[in-house]
C-alpha atoms as a PDB file:
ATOM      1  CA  UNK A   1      25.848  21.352   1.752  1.00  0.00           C
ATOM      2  CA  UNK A   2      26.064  23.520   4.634  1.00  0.00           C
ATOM      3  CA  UNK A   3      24.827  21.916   8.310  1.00  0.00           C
ATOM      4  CA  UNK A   4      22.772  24.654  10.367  1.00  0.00           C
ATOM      5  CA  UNK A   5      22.978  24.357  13.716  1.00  0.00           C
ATOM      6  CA  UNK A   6      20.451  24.146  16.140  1.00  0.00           C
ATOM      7  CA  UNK A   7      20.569  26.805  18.604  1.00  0.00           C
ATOM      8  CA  UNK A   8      21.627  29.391  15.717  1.00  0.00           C
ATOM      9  CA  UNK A   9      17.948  28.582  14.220  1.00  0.00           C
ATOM     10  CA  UNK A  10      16.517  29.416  17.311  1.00  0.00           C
ATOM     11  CA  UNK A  11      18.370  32.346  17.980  1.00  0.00           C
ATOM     12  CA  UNK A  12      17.323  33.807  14.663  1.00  0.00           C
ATOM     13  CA  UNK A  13      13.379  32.728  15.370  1.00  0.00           C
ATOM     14  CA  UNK A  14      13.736  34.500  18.591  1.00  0.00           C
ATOM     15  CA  UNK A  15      15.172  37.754  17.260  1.00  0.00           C
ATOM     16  CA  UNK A  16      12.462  37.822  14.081  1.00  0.00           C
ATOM     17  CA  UNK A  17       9.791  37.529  16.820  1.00  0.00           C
ATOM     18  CA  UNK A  18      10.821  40.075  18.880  1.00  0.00           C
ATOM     19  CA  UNK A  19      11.326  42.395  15.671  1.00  0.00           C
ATOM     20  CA  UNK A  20       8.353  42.077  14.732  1.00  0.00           C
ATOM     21  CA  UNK A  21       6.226  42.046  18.136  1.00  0.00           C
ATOM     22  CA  UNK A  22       8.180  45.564  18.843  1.00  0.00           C
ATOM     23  CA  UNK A  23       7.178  46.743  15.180  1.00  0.00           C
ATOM     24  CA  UNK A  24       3.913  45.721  15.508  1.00  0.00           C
ATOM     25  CA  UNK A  25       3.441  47.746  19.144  1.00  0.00           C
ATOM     26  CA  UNK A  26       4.980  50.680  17.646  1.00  0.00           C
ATOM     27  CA  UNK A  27       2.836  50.481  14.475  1.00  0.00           C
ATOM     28  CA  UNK A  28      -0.520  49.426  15.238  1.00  0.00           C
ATOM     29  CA  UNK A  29      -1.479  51.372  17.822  1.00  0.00           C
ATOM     30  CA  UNK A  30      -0.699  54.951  15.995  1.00  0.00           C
ATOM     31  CA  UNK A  31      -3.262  53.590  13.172  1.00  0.00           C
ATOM     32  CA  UNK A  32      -5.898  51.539  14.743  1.00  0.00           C
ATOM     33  CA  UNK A  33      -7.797  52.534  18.676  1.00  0.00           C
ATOM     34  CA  UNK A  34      -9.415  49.499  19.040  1.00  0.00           C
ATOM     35  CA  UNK A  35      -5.893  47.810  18.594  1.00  0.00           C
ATOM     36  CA  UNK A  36      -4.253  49.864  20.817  1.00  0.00           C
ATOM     37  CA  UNK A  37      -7.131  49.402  23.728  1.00  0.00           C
ATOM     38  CA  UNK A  38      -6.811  45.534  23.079  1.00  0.00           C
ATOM     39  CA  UNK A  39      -2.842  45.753  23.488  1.00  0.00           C
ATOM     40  CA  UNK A  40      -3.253  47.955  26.630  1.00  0.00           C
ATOM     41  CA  UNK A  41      -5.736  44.991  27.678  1.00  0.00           C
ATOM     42  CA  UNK A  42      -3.134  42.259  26.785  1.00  0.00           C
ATOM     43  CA  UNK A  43      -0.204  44.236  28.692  1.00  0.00           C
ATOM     44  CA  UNK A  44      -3.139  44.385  32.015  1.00  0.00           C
ATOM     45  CA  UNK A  45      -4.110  40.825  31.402  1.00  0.00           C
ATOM     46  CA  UNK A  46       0.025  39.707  31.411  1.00  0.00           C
ATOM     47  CA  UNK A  47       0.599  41.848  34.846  1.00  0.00           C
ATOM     48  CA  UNK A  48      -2.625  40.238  36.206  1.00  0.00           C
ATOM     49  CA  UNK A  49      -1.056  36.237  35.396  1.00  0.00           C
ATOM     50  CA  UNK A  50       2.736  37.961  36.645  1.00  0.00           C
ATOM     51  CA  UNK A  51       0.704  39.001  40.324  1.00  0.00           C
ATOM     52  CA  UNK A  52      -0.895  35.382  40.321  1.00  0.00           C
ATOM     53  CA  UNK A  53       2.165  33.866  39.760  1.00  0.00           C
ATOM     54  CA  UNK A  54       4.244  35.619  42.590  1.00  0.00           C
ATOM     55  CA  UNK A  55       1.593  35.242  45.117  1.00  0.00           C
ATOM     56  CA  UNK A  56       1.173  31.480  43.967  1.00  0.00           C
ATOM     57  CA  UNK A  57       5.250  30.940  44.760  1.00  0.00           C
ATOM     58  CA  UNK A  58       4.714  32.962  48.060  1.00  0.00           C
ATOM     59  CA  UNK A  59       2.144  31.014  49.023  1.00  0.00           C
ATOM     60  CA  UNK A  60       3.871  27.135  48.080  1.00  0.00           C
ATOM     61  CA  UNK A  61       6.953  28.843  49.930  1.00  0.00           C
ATOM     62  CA  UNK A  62       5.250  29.398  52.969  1.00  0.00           C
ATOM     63  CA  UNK A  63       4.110  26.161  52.696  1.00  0.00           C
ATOM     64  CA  UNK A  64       6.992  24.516  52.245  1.00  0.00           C
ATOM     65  CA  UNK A  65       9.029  25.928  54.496  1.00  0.00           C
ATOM     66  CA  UNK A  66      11.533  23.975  56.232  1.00  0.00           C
ATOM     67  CA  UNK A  67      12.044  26.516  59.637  1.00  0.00           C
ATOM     68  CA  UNK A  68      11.511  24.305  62.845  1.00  0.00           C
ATOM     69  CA  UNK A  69      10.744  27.175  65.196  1.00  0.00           C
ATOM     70  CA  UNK A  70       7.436  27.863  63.499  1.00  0.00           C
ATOM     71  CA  UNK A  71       6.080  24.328  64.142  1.00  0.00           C
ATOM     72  CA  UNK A  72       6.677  24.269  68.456  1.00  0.00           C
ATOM     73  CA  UNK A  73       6.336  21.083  70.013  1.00  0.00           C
ATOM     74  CA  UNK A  74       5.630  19.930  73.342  1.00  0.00           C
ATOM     75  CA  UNK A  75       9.242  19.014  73.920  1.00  0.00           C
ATOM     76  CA  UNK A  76       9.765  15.055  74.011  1.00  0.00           C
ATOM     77  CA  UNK A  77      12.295  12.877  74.742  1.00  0.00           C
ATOM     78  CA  UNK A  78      15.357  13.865  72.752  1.00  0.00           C
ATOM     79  CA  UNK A  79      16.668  11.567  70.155  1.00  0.00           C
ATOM     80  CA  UNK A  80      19.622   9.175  71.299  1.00  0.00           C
ATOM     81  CA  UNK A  81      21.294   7.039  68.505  1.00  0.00           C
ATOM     82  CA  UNK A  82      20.913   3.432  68.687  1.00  0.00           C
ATOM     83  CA  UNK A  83      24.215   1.620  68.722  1.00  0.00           C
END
């Protein structure tokens, strides 16, 4: 009995599903134009969530940004350790 590993399973998931998403691109769309407008509609839909997504980590890193000279204060007493 031969032991399959894991991540040689996934591999070959990975490559079947990219074979056949790139077959069925190339296929379907030459045979079928209400296929081919719903891909175009998928690919526009994807690009829309990719645009989200950027502006969405822009947005949390401006947020989250750690630089002190964008937050002024009104000066203060400087900090002195405590010994």
């Amino acid at each position: 009995m031969t032991v399959v590993k894991l991540p040689i399973v996934i591999v070959i998931a990975l490559l079947s599903a990219v074979a056949g998403g790139a077959l069925s691109y190339v296929v379907i769309p030459n045979t079928d134009p209400e296929m081919k407008a719903l891909l175009a509609r998928q690919v526009e839909l994807a690009e829309e969530e990719a645009a989200a997504r950027k502006a969405a980590q822009e947005k949390a890193g401006d947020f989250f940004k750690s630089n002190p000279d964008d937050y002024p204060t009104s000066g203060g007493q400087k900090m002195a350790p405590r010994f």
